[in-house]
N, C-alpha and C. Protein backbone atom coordinates (compact mmCIF):
# COMPACT_ATOMS: atom_id res chain seq x y z
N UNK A 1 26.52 17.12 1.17
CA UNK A 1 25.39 16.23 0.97
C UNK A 1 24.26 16.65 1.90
N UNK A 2 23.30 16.91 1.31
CA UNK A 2 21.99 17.14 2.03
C UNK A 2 20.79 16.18 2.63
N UNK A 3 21.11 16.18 4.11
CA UNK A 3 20.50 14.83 4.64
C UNK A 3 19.29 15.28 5.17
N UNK A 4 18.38 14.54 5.23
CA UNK A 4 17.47 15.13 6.27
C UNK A 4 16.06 13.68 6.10
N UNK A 5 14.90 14.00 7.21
CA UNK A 5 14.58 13.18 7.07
C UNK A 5 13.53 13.01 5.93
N UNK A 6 13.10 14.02 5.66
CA UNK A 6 12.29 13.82 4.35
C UNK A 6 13.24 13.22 3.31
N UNK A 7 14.26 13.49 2.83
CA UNK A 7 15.53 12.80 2.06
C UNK A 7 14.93 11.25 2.02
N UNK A 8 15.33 10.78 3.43
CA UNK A 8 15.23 9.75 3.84
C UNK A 8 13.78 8.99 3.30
N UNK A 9 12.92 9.57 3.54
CA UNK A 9 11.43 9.40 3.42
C UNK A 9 10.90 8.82 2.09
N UNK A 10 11.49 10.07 0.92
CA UNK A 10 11.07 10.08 -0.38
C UNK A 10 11.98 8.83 -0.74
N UNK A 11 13.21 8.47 -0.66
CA UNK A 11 14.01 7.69 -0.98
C UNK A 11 13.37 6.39 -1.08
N UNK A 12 12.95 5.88 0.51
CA UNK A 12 12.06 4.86 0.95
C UNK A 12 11.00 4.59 0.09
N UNK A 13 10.23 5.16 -0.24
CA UNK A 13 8.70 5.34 -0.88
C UNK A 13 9.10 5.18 -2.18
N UNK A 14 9.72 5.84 -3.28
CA UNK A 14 10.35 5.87 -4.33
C UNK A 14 10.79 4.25 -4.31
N UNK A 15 11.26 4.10 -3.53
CA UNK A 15 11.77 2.11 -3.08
C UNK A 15 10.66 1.35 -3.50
N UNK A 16 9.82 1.71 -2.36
CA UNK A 16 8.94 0.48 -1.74
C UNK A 16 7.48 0.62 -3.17
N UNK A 17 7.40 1.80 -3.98
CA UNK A 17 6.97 1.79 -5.11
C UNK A 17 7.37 1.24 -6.41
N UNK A 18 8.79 1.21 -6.84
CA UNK A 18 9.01 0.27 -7.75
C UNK A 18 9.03 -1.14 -7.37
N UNK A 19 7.94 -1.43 -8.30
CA UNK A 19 7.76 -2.95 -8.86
C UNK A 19 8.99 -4.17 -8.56
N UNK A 20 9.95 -3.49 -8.96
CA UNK A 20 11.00 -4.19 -9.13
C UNK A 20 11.76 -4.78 -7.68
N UNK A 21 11.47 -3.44 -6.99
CA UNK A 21 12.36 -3.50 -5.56
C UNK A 21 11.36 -3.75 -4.29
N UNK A 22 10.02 -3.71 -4.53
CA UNK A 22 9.46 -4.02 -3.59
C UNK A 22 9.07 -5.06 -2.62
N UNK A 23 9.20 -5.99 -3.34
CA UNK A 23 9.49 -7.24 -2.04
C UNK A 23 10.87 -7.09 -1.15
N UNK A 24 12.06 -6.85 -1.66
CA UNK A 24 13.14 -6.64 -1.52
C UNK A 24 12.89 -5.69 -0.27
N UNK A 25 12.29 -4.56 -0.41
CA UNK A 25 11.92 -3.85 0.63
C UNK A 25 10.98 -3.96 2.14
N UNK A 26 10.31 -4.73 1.69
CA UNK A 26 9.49 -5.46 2.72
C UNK A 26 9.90 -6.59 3.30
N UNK A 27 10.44 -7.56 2.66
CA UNK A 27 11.70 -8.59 3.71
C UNK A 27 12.59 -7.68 4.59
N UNK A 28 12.94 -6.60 3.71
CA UNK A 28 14.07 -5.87 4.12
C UNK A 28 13.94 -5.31 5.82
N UNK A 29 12.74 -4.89 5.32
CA UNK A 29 12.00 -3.85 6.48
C UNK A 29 11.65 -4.89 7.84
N UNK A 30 11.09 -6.27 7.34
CA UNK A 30 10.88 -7.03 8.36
C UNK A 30 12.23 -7.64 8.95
N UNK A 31 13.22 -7.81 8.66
CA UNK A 31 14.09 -8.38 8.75
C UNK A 31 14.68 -7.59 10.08
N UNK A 32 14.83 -5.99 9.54
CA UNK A 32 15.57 -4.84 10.29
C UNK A 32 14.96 -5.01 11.49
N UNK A 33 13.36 -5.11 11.57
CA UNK A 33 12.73 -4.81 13.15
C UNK A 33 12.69 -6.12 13.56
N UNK A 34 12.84 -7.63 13.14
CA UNK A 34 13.25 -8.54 14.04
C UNK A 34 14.71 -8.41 14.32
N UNK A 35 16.02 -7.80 13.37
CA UNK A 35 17.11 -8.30 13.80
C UNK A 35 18.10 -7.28 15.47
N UNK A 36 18.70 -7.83 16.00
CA UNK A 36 18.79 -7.47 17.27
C UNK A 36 20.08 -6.40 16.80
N UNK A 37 20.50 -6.44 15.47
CA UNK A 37 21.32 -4.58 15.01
C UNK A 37 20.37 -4.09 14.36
N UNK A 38 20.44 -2.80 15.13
CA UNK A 38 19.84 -1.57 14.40
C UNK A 38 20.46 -0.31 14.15
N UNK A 39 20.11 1.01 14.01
CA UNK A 39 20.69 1.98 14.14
C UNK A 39 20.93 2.49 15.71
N UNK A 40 19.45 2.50 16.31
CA UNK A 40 19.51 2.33 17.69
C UNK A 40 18.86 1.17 18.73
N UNK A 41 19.98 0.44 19.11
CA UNK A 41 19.71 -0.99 19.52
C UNK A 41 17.91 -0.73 20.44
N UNK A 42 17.44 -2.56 20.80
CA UNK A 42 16.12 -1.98 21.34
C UNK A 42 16.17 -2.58 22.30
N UNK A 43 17.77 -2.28 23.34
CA UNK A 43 17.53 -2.32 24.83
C UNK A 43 18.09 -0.62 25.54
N UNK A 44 17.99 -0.23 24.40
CA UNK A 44 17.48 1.01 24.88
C UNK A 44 16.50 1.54 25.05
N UNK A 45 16.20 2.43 26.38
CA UNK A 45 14.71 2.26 26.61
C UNK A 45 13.35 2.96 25.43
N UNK A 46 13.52 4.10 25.43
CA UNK A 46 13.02 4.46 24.06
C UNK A 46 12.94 4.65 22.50
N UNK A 47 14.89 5.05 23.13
CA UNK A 47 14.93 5.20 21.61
C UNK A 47 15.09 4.30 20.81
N UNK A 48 15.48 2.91 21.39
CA UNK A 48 15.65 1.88 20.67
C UNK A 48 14.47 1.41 20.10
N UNK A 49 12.93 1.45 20.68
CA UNK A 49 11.77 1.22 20.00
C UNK A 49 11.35 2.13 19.12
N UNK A 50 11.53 3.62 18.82
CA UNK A 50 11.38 4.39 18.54
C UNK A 50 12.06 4.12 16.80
N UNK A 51 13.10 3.47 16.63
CA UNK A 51 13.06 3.69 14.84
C UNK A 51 12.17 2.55 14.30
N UNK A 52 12.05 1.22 15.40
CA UNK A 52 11.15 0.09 14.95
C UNK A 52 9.59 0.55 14.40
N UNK A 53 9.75 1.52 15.22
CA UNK A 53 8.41 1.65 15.24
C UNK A 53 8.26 2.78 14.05
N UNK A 54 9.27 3.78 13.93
CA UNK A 54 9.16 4.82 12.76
C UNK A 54 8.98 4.07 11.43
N UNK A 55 10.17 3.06 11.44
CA UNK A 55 9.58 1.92 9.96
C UNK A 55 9.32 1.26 9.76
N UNK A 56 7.96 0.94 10.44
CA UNK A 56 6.84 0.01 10.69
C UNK A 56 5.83 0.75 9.99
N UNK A 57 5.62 1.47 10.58
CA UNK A 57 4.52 2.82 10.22
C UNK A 57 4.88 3.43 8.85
N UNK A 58 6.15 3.92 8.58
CA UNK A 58 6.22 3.41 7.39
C UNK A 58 5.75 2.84 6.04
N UNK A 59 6.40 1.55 6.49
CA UNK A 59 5.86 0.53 5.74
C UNK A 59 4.64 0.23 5.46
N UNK A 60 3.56 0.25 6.89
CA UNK A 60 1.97 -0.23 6.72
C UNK A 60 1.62 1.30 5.83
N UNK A 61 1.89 2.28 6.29
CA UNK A 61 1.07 3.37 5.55
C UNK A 61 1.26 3.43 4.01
N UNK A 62 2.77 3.15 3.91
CA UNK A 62 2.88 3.36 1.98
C UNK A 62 2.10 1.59 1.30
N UNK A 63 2.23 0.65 2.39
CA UNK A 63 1.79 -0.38 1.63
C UNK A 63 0.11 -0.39 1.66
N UNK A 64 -0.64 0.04 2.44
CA UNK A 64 -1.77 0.52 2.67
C UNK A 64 -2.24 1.17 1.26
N UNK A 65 -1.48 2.40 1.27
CA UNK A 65 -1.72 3.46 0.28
C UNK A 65 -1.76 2.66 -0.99
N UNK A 66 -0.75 1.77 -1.53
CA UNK A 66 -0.62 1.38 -2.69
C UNK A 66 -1.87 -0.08 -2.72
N UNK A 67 -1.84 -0.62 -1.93
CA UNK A 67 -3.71 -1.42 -1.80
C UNK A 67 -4.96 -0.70 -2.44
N UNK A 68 -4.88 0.70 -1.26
CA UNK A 68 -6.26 1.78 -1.87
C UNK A 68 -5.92 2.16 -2.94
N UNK A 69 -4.72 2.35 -3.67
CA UNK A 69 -4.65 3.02 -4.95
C UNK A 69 -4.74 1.58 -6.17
N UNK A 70 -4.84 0.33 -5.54
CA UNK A 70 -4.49 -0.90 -6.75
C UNK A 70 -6.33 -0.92 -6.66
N UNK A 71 -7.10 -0.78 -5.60
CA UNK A 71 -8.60 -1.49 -5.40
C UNK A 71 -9.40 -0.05 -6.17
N UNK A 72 -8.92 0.78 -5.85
CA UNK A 72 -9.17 2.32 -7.09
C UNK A 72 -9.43 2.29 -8.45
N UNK A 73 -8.22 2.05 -9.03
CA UNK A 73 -7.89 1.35 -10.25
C UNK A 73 -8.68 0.24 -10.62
N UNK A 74 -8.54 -1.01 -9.83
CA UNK A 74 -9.48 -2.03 -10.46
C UNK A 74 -11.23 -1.60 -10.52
N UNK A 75 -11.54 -0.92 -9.41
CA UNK A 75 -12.76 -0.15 -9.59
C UNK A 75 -12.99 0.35 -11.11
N UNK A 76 -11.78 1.52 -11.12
CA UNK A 76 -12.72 2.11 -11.96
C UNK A 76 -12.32 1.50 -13.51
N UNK A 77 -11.51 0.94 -13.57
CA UNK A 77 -11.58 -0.38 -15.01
C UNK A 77 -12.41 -1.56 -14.93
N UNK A 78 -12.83 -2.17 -13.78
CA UNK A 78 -14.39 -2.75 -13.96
C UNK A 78 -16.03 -1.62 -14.31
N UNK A 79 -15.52 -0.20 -13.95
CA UNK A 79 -16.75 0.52 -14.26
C UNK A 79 -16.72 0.83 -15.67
N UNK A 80 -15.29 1.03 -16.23
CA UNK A 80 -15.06 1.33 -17.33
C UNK A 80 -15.44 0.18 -18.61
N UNK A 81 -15.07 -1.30 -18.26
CA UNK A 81 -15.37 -2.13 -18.32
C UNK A 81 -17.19 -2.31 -18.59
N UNK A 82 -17.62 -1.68 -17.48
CA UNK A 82 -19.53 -2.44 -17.75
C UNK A 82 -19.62 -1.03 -18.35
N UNK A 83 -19.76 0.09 -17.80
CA UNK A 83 -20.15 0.94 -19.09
C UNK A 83 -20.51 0.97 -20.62
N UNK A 84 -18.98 0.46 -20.70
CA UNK A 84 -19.15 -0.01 -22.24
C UNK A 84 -19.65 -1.07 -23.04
N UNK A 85 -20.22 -1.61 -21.88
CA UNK A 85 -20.84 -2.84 -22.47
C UNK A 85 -22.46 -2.91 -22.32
N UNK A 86 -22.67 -2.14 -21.47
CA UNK A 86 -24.21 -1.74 -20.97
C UNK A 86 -25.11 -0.59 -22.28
N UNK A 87 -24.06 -0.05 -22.78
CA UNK A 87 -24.27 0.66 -23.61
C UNK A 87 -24.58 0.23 -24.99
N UNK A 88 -23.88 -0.92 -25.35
CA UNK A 88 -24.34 -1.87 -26.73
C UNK A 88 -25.47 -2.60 -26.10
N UNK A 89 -25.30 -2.65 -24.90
CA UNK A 89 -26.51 -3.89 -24.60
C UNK A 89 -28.39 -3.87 -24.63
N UNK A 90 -29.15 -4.49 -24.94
CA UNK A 90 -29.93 -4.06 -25.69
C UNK A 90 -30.71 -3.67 -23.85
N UNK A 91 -32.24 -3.26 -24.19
CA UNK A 91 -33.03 -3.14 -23.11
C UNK A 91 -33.96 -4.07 -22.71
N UNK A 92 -34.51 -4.58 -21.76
CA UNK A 92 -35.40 -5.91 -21.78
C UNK A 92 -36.26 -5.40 -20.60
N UNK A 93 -37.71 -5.19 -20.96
CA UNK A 93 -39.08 -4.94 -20.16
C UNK A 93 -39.50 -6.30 -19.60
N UNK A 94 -39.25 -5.51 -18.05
CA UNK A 94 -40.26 -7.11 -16.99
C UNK A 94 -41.51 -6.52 -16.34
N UNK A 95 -42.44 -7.28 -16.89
CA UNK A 95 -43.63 -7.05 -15.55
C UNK A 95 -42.91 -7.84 -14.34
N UNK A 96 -43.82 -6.84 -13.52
CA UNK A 96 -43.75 -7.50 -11.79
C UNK A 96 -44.68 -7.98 -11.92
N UNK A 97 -45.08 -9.08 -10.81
CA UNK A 97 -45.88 -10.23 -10.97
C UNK A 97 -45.39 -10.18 -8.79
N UNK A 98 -46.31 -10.05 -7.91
CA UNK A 98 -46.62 -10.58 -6.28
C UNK A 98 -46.66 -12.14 -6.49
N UNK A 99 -46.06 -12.36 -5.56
CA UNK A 99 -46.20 -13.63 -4.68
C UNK A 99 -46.54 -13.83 -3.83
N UNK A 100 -47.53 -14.83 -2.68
CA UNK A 100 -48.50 -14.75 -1.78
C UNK A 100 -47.84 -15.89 -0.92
């Protein structure tokens, strides 16, 4: 079996991307860095902060990523959206007119 940490990585992400499993993953994830078992406990001096903190970072970066990629999307289907509607829409001439 071929372990490694990218293994590990893609596995996670592949996770925390389906729809299905993603809350599941994020309780999950919060749960792990409040609960006092870990892989390496955190009264050890470094290394015990050291995985909290690996899937923390984690977590904010792929959930981050999938924010900028949902506010992307809604962008460009609201542009897609007025485009096509700006385009049937007729044209309407305003004079400017000052106010004093």
């Amino acid at each position: 079996m071929n372990f490694s940490i990218q293994s590990v990585y893609t596995w996670y992400r592949n996770l925390l991307r389906n729809p299905k499993y993603r809350w599941w993953v994020i309780i999950g994830t919060a749960l792990y860095f409040v609960s006092p078992i870990d892989i390496a406990p955190d009264f050890l001096p470094i290394v015990g902060q050291l995985d909290d903190v690996f899937l923390l970072t984690l977590l904010v970066s792929e959930v981050s990523q999938m924010v900028i990629e949902g506010v992307k999307a809604r962008k460009n289907y609201s542009e897609t959206t007025n485009s096509t509607d700006t385009t049937t829409a007729s044209t309407v001439d305003v004079d400017a007119v000052s106010f004093k």
